[in-house]
Protein backbone atom coordinates (compact mmCIF):
# COMPACT_ATOMS: atom_id res chain seq x y z
CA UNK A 1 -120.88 100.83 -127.03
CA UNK A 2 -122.81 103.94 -124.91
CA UNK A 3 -121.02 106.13 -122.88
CA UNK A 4 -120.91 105.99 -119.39
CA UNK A 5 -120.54 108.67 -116.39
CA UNK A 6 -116.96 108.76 -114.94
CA UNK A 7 -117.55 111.15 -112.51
CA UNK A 8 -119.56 114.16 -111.67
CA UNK A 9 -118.43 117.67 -110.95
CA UNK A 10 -119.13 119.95 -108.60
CA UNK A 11 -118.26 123.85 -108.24
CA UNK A 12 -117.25 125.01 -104.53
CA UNK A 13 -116.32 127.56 -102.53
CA UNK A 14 -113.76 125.38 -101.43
CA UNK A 15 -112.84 122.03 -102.81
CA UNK A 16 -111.71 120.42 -99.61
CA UNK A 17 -114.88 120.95 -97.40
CA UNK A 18 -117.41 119.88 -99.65
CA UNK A 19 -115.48 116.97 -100.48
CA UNK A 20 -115.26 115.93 -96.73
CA UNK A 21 -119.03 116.32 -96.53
CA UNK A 22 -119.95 114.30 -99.25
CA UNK A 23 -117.09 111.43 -98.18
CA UNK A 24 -118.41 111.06 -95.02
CA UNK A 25 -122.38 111.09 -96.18
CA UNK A 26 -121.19 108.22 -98.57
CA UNK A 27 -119.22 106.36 -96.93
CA UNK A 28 -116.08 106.61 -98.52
CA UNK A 29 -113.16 108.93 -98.42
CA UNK A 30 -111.32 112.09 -99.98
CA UNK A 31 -108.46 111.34 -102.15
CA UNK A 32 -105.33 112.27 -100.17
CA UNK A 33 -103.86 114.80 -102.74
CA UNK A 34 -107.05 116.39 -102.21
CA UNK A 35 -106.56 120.60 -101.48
CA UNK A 36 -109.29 123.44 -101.35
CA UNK A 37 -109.16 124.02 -105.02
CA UNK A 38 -109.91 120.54 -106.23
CA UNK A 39 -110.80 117.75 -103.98
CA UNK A 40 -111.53 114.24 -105.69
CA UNK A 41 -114.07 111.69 -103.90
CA UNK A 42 -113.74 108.23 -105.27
CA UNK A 43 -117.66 106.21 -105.82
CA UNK A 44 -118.65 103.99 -103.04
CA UNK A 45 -118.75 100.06 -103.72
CA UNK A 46 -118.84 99.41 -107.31
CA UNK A 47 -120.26 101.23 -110.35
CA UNK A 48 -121.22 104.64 -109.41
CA UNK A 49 -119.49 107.60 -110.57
CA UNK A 50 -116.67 109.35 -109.17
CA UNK A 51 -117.21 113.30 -107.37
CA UNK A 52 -114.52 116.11 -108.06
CA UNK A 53 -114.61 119.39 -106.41
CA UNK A 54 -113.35 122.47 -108.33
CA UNK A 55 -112.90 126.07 -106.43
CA UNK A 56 -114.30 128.80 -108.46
CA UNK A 57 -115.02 132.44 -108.09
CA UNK A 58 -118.15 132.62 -108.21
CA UNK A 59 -121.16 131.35 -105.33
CA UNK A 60 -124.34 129.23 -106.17
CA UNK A 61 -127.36 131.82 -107.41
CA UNK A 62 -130.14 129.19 -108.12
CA UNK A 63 -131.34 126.16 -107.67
CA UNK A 64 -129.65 123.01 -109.21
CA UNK A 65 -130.64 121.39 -112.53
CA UNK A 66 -129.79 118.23 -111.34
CA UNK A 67 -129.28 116.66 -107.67
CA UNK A 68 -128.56 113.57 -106.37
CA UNK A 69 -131.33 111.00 -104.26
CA UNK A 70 -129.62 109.13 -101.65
CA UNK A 71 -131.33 105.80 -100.68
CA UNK A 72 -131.19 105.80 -96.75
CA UNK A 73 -130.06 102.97 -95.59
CA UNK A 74 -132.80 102.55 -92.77
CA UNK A 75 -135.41 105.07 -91.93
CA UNK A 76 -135.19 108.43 -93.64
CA UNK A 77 -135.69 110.45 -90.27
CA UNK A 78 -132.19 108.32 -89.26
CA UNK A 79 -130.17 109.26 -92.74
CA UNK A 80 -131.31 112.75 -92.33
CA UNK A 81 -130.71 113.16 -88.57
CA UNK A 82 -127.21 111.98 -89.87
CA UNK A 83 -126.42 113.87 -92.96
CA UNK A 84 -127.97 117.44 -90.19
CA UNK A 85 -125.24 116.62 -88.27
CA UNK A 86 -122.64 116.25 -91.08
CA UNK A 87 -123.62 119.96 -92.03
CA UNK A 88 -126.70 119.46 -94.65
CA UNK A 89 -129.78 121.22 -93.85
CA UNK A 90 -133.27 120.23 -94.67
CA UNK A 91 -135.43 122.12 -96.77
CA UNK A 92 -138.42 120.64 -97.25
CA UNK A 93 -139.97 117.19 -95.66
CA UNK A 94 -142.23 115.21 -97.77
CA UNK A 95 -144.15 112.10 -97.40
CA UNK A 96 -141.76 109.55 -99.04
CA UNK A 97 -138.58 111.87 -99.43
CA UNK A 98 -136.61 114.74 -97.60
CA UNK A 99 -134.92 117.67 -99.84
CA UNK A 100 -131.71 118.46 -98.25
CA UNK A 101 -128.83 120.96 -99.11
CA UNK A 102 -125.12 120.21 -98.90
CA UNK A 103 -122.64 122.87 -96.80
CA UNK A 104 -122.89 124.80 -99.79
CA UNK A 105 -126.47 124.71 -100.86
CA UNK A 106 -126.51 122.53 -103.49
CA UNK A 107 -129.90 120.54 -103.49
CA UNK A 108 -130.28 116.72 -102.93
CA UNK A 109 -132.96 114.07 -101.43
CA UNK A 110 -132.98 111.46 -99.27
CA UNK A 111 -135.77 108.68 -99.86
């Protein structure tokens, strides 16, 4: 039997408010016991993994290895009108996909 991914992990300035951004651009919600060191975002319908949030010292200095796509539910323009107005900003448009950065400038797409 493989293993599978449980969750992913991301490090924040604080926990609380990048958990809160990614809840509400998925759908879901932040775990209740949830502070500004670590924050805990459980996976939207069935399957997918799990988000924590961990508070650490240092900021983000490059760009990420790895990122999340988002499928948009409807037209991309919509999702990323959306996600803008959650507190992601866009960084670069392309023909089929949109990069986009988090509150804290970690890189994702929407396609």
């Amino acid at each position: 039997m493989a293993a599978y991914i449980k969750s992913v992990t991301f490090d924040s300035a604080d926990a609380l408010v990048l958990a809160r951004f990614w809840a509400a651009a998925l759908g879901t919600d932040v775990d209740e016991e949830s502070t500004s060191d670590k924050a805990f975002v459980e996976a939207a319908g069935w399957g997918g993994p799990n988000i924590w949030f961990a508070r650490v010292p240092e900021g983000k200095t490059a760009k990420n290895r790895v990122h999340f796509d988002l499928r948009a539910p409807g037209a991309v323009a919509d999702e990323v009108a959306r996600l803008e107005a959650l507190g992601a900003t866009v960084l670069q448009v392309g023909d089929e996909l949109t990069v986009m950065a988090d509150p804290e400038g970690n890189e994702f797409c929407v396609e």
